[in-house]
C-alpha atoms as a PDB file:
ATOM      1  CA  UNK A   1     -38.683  14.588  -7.400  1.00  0.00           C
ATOM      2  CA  UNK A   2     -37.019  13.298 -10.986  1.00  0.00           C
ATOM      3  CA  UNK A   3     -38.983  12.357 -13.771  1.00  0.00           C
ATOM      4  CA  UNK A   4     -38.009   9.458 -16.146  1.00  0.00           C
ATOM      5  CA  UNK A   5     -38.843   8.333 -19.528  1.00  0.00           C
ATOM      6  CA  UNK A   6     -39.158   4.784 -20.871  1.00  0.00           C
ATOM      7  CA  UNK A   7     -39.904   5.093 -24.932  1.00  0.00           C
ATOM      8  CA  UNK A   8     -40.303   1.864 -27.007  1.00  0.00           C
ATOM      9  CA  UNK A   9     -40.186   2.149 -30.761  1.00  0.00           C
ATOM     10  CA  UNK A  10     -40.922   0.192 -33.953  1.00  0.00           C
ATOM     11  CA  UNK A  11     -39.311   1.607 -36.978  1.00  0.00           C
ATOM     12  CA  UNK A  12     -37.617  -0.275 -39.836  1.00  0.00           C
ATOM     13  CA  UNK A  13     -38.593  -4.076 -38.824  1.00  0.00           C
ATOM     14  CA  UNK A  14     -37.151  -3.796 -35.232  1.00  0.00           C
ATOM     15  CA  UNK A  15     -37.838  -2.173 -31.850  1.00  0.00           C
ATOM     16  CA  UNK A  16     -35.509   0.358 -30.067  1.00  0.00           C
ATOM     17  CA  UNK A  17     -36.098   1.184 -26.250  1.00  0.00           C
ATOM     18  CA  UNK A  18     -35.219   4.003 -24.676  1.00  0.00           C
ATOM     19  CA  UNK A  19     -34.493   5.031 -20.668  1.00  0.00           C
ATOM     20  CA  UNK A  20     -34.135   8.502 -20.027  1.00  0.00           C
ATOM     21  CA  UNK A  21     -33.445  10.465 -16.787  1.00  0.00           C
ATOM     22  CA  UNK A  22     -31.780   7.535 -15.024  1.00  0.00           C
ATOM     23  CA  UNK A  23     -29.086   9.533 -12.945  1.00  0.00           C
ATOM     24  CA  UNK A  24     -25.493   8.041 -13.031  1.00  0.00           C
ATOM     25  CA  UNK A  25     -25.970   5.852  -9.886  1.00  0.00           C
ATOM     26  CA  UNK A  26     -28.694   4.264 -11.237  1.00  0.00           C
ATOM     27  CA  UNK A  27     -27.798   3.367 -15.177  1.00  0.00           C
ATOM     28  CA  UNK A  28     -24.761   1.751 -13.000  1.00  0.00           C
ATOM     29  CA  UNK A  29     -27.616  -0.429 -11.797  1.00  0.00           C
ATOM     30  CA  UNK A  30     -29.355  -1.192 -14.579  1.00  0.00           C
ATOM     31  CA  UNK A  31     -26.515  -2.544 -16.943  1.00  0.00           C
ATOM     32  CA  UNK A  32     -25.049  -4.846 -13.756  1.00  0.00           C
ATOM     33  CA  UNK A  33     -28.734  -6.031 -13.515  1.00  0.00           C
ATOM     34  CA  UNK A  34     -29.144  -5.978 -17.558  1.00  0.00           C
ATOM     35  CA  UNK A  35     -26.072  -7.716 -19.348  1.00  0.00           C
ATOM     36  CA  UNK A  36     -24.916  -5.912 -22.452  1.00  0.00           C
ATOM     37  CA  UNK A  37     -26.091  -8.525 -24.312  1.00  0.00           C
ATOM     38  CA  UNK A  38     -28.934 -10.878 -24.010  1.00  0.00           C
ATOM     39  CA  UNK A  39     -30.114 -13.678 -26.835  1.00  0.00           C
ATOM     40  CA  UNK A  40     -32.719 -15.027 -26.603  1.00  0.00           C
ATOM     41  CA  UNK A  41     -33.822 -16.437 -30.257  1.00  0.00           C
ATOM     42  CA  UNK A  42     -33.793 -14.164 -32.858  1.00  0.00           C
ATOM     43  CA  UNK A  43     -33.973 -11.405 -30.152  1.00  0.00           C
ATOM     44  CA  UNK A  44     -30.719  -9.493 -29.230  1.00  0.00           C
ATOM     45  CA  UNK A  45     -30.582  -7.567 -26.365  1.00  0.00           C
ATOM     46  CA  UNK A  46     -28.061  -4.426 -26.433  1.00  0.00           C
ATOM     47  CA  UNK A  47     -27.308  -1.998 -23.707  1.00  0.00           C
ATOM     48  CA  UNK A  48     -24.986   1.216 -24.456  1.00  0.00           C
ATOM     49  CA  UNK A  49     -22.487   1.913 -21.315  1.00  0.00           C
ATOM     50  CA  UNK A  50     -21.854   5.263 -22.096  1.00  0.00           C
ATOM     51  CA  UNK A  51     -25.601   6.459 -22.405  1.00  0.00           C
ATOM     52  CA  UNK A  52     -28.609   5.625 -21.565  1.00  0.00           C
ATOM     53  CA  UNK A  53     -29.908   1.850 -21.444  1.00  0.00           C
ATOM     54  CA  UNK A  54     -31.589   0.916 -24.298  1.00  0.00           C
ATOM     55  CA  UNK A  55     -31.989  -2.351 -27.066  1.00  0.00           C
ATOM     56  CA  UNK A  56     -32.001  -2.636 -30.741  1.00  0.00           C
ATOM     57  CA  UNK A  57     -32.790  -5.272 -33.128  1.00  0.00           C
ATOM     58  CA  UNK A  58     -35.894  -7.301 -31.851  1.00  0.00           C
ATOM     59  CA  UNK A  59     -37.510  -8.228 -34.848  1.00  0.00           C
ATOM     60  CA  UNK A  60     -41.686  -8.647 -34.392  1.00  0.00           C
ATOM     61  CA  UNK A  61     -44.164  -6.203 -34.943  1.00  0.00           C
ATOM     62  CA  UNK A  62     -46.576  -7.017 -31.867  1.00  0.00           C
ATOM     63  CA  UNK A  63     -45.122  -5.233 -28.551  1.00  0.00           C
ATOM     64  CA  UNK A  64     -46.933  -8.144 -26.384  1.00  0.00           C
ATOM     65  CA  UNK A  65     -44.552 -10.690 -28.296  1.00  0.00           C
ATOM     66  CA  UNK A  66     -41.492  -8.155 -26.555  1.00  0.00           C
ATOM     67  CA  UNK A  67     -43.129  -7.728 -23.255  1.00  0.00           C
ATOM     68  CA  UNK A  68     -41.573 -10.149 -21.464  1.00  0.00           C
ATOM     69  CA  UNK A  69     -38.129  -8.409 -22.116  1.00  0.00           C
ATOM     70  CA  UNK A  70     -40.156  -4.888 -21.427  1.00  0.00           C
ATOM     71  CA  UNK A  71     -41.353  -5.573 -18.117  1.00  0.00           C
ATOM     72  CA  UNK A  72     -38.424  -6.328 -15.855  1.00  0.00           C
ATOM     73  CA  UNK A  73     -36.883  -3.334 -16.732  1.00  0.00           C
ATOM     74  CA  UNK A  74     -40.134  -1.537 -15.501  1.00  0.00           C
ATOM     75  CA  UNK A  75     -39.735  -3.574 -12.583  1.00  0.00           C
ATOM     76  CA  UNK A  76     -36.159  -2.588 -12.291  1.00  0.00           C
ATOM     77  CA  UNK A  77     -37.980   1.439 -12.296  1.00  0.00           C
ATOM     78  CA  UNK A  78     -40.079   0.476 -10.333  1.00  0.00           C
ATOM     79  CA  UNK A  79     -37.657  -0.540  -7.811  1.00  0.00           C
ATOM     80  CA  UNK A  80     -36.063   2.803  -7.840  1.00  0.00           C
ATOM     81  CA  UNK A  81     -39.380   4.370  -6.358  1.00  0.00           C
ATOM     82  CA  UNK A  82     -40.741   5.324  -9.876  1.00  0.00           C
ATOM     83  CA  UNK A  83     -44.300   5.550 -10.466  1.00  0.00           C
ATOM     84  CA  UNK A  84     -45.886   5.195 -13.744  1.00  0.00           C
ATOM     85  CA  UNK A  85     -47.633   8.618 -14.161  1.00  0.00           C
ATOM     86  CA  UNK A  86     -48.482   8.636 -17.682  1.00  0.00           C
ATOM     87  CA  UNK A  87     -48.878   6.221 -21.016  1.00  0.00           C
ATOM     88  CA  UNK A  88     -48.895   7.311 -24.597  1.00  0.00           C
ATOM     89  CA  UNK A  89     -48.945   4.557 -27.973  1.00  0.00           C
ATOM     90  CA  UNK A  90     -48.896   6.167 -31.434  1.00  0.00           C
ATOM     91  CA  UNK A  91     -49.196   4.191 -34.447  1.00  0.00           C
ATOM     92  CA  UNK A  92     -47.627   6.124 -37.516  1.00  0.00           C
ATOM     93  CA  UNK A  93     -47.817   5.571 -41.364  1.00  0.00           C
ATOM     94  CA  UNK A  94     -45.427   2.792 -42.562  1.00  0.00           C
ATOM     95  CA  UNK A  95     -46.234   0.523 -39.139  1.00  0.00           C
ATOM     96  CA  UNK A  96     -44.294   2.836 -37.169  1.00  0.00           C
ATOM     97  CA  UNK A  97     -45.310   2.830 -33.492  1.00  0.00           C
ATOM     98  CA  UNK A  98     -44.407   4.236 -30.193  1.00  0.00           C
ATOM     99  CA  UNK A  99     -45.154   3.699 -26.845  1.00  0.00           C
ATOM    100  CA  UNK A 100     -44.112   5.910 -23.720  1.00  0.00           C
ATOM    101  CA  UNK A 101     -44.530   5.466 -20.132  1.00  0.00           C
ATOM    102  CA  UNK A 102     -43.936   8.473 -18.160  1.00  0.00           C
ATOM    103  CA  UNK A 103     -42.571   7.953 -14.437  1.00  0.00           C
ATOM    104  CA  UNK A 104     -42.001  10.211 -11.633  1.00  0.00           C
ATOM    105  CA  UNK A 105     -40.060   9.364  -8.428  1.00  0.00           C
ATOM    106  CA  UNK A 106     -41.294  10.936  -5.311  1.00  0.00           C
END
């Protein structure tokens, strides 16, 4: 059993996501599904090699307006045999906002 960790955050005027607890074989996976950078608009899409996958810079304070970018890679999770276990969303002071969906792979 692994657990995994897929954290979305608003902070300064853009969104950051977050994939932890991917092991080695599968971040390979993810960035040859995921370029290392996606456009799309004013969206940019990055993906680090060397750690764990995540994006910077998408610019829009509604998370449904980012959702379309959001779900593949829970797809992608799923895919792995990760299942959602848990949700959390936190709105802080100064609009920033979190959201956290906890998986678990049996």
């Amino acid at each position: 059993m692994s657990v995994c960790m897929f954290v979305l955050r608003f902070d300064g005027g853009s969104w950051s996501v977050t994939i932890n607890g991917l092991g080695r074989p599968q971040r390979d996976q993810f960035h040859t599904r995921f370029p290392s950078e996606l456009r799309n608009g004013n969206r940019t899409v990055f993906i680090g090699m060397e750690i764990e996958p995540q994006f910077y810079k998408v610019h829009t304070q509604s998370p449904d307006e980012i959702m379309h970018l959001i779900v593949p890679y829970l797809n992608f999770l799923g895919g792995f045999g990760y299942e959602i276990k848990g949700f959390t969303s936190n709105y802080e002071d100064h609009g920033k906002r979190t959201l956290m969906w906890n998986f678990q792979r049996c």
